[in-house]
Protein backbone atom coordinates (compact mmCIF):
# COMPACT_ATOMS: atom_id res chain seq x y z
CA UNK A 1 71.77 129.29 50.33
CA UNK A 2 72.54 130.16 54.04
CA UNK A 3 73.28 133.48 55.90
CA UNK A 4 74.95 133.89 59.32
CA UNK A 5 74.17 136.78 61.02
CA UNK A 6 76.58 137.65 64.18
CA UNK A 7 76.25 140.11 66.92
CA UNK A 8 78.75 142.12 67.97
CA UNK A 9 80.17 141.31 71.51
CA UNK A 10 78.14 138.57 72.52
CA UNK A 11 78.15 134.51 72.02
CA UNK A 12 74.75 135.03 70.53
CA UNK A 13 73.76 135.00 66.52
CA UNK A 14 71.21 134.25 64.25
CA UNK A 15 71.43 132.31 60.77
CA UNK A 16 68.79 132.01 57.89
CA UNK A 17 68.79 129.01 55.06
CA UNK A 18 67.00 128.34 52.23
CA UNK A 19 65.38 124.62 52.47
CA UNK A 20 63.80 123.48 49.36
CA UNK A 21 60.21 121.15 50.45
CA UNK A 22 59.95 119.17 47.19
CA UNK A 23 60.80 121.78 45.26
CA UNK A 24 59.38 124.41 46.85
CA UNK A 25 62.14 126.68 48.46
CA UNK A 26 61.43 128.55 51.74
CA UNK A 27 63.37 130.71 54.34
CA UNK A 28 64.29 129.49 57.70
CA UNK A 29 65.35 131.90 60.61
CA UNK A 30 66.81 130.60 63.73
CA UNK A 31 67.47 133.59 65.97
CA UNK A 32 69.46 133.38 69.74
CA UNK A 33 68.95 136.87 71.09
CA UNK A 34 70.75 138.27 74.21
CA UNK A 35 70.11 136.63 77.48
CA UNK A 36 68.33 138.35 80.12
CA UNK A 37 71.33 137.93 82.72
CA UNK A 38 68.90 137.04 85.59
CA UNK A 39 70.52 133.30 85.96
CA UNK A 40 73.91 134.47 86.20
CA UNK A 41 72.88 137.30 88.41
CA UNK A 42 71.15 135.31 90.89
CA UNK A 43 74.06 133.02 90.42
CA UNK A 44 76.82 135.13 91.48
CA UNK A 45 74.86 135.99 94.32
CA UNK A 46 73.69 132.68 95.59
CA UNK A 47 77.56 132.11 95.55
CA UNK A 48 78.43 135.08 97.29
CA UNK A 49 75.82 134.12 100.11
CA UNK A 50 76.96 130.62 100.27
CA UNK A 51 80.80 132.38 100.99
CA UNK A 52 79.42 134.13 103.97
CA UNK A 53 78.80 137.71 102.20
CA UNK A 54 75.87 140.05 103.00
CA UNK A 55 74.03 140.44 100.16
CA UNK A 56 72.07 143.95 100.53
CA UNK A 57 68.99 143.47 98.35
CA UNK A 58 68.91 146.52 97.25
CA UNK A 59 72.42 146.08 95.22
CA UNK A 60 71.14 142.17 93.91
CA UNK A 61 68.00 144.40 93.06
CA UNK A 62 69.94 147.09 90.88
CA UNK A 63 72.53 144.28 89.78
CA UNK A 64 69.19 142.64 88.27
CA UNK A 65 67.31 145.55 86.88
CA UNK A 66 70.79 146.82 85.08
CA UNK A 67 71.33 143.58 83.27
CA UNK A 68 67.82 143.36 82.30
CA UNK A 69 68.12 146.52 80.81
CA UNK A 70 71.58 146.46 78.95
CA UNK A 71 70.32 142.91 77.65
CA UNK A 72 66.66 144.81 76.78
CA UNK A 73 68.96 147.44 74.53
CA UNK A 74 71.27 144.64 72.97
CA UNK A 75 67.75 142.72 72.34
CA UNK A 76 66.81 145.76 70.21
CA UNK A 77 69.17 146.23 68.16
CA UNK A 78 69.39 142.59 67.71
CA UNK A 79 66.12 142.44 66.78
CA UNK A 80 66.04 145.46 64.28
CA UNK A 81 69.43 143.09 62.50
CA UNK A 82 67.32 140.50 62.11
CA UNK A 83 64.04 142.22 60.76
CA UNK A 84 65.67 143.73 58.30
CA UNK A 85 66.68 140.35 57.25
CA UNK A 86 63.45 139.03 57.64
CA UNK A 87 61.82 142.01 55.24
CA UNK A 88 64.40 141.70 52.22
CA UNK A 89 62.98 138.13 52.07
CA UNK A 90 60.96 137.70 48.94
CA UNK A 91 60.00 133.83 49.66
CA UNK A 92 58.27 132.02 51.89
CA UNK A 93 59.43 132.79 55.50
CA UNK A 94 59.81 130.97 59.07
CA UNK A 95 61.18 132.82 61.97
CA UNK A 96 61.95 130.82 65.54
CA UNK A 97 64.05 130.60 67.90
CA UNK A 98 64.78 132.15 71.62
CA UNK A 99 64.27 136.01 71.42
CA UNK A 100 64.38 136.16 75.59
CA UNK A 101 61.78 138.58 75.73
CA UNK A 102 57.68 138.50 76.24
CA UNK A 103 54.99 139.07 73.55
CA UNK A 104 54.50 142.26 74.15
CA UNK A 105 57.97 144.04 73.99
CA UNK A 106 59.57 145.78 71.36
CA UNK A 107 62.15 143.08 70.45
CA UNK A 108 58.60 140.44 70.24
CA UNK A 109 56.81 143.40 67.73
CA UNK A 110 59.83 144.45 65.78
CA UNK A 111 60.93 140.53 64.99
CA UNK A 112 56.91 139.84 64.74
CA UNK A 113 56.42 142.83 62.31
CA UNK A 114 53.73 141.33 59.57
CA UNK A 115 54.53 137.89 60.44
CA UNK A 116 51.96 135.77 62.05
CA UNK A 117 52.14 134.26 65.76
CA UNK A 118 52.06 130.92 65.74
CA UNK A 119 50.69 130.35 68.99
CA UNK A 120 47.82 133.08 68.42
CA UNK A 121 47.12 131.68 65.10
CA UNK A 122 46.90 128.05 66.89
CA UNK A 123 48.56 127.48 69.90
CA UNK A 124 46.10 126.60 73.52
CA UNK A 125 46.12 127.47 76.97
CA UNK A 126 48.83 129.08 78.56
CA UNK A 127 52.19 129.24 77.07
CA UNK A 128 55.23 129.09 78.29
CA UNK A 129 58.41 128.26 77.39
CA UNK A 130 61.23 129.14 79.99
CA UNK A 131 61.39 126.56 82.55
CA UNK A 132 62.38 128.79 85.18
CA UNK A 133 60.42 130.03 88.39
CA UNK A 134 58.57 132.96 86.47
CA UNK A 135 56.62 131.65 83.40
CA UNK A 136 57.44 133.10 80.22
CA UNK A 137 56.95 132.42 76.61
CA UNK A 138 60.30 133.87 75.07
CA UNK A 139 60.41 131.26 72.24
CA UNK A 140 58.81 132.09 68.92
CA UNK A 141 57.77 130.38 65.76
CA UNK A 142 56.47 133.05 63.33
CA UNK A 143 56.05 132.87 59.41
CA UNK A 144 54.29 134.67 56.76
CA UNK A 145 51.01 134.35 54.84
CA UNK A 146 52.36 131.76 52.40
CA UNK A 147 51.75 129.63 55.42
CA UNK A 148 49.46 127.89 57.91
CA UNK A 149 49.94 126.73 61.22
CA UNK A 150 47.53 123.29 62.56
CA UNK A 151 49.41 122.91 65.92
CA UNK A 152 51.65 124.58 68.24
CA UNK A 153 52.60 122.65 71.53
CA UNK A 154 56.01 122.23 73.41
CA UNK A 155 57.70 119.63 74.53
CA UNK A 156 58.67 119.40 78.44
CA UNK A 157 61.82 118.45 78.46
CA UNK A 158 64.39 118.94 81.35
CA UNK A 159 67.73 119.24 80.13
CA UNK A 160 67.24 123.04 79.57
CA UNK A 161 65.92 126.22 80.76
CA UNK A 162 63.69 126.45 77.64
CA UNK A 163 60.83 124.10 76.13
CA UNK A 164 61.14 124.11 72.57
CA UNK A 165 57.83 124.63 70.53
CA UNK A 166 56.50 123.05 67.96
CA UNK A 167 54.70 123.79 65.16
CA UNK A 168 52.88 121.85 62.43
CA UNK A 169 52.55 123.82 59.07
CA UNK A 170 50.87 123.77 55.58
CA UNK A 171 52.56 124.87 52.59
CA UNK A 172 49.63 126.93 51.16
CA UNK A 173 49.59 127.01 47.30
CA UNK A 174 51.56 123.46 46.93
C-alpha cells in the first residue's frame, strides 16, 4: 500500500508506503516540506547586483524575512497534513525526509509529536544537515517505539544543499 500526499500550490509533497521486512510490514514517510526561499532570495539579488542595481539592504532584508515567514506558515500547515497521517497509523512507523525547519519549531514538534528523534536517541556531535553557510539540521529521521535506532550519521556529499542522514534500526519484537 502507498499514499501520496500533495500540497496545494507548491512542487513539494509527501508520500507514505507500506514495506513488508520479512514479513513484518511497517510505514515509511518521506516528507519534502516548503523551502525556506533564502537561496532564491539571495539569488535574485546577487543577480540584480551583478546587473549594476543598488540593492538597499533593508528591502533584501524584508524580501528575506517575508519568505521565511510565508514558507514558516505553508511549513505548518504542511506539517499538521502530514501528522495527521502519521497518527491514523496503527503499524510500525518511520518518518524522514527534509522538513526545512530547526528542532525546535513548530513544524519539527508537530511532525515529531510522540515519535522519537533519531539523532537524540543516537546521533553525536553536532548535526547538521544543510550544506549551506548557516548550519542547520532540517533533515529528520523519526519513528515510533516499535523501534530502535544504533546509529545516525550523514553522509557529506556535494551534489546538494542537504546531507542525507542515516540511520541504522532494530525491528524490536522480530
Amino acid at each position: 500500500e502507498s499514499k501520496a500526499i500533495p500540497f496545494d500550490n507548491t512542487n513539494n509533497s509527501a508520500m507514505w508506503a507500506n514495506v513488508d521486512i520479512n514479513g513484518k510490514v511497517i510505514k515509511v514517510f518521506n516528507v519534502h516540506l516548503e523551502t525556506t526561499g533564502f537561496n532564491r532570495t539571495i539569488g535574485k539579488a546577487n543577480k540584480m547586483k551583478i546587473s549594476g542595481h543598488n540593492i538597499e539592504t533593508n528591502k533584501l532584508i524584508s524580501t528575506i524575512y517575508d519568505n521565511y515567514t510565508i514558507g514558516m506558515m505553508v511549513r505548518a500547515n504542511q506539517a499538521e497534513v502530514v501528522a495527521e497521517e502519521i497518527k491514523s497509523s496503527n503499524i510500525s512507523t518511520i518518518v524522514c525526509g527534509d522538513f526545512n525547519d530547526v528542532p525546535y519549531s513548530y513544524v519539527y514538534n508537530t511532525m515529531k509529536g510522540e515519535l522519537i528523534d533519531g539523532f537524540k536517541e543516537c546521533g553525536k556531535g553536532l548535526m547538521y544537515t544543510y550544506r549551506g553557510n548557516k548550519k542547520f539540521r532540517i533533515d529528520y529521521i523519526f519513528h515510533d517505539k516499535t523501534i530502535k535506532g544504533h546509529k545516525y550519521s550523514k553522509e557529506e556529499i556535494t551534489y546538494s544543499d542537504h546531507y542525507p542522514v542515516i540511520m541504522h534500526l532494530e525491528f524490536l519484537g522480530y
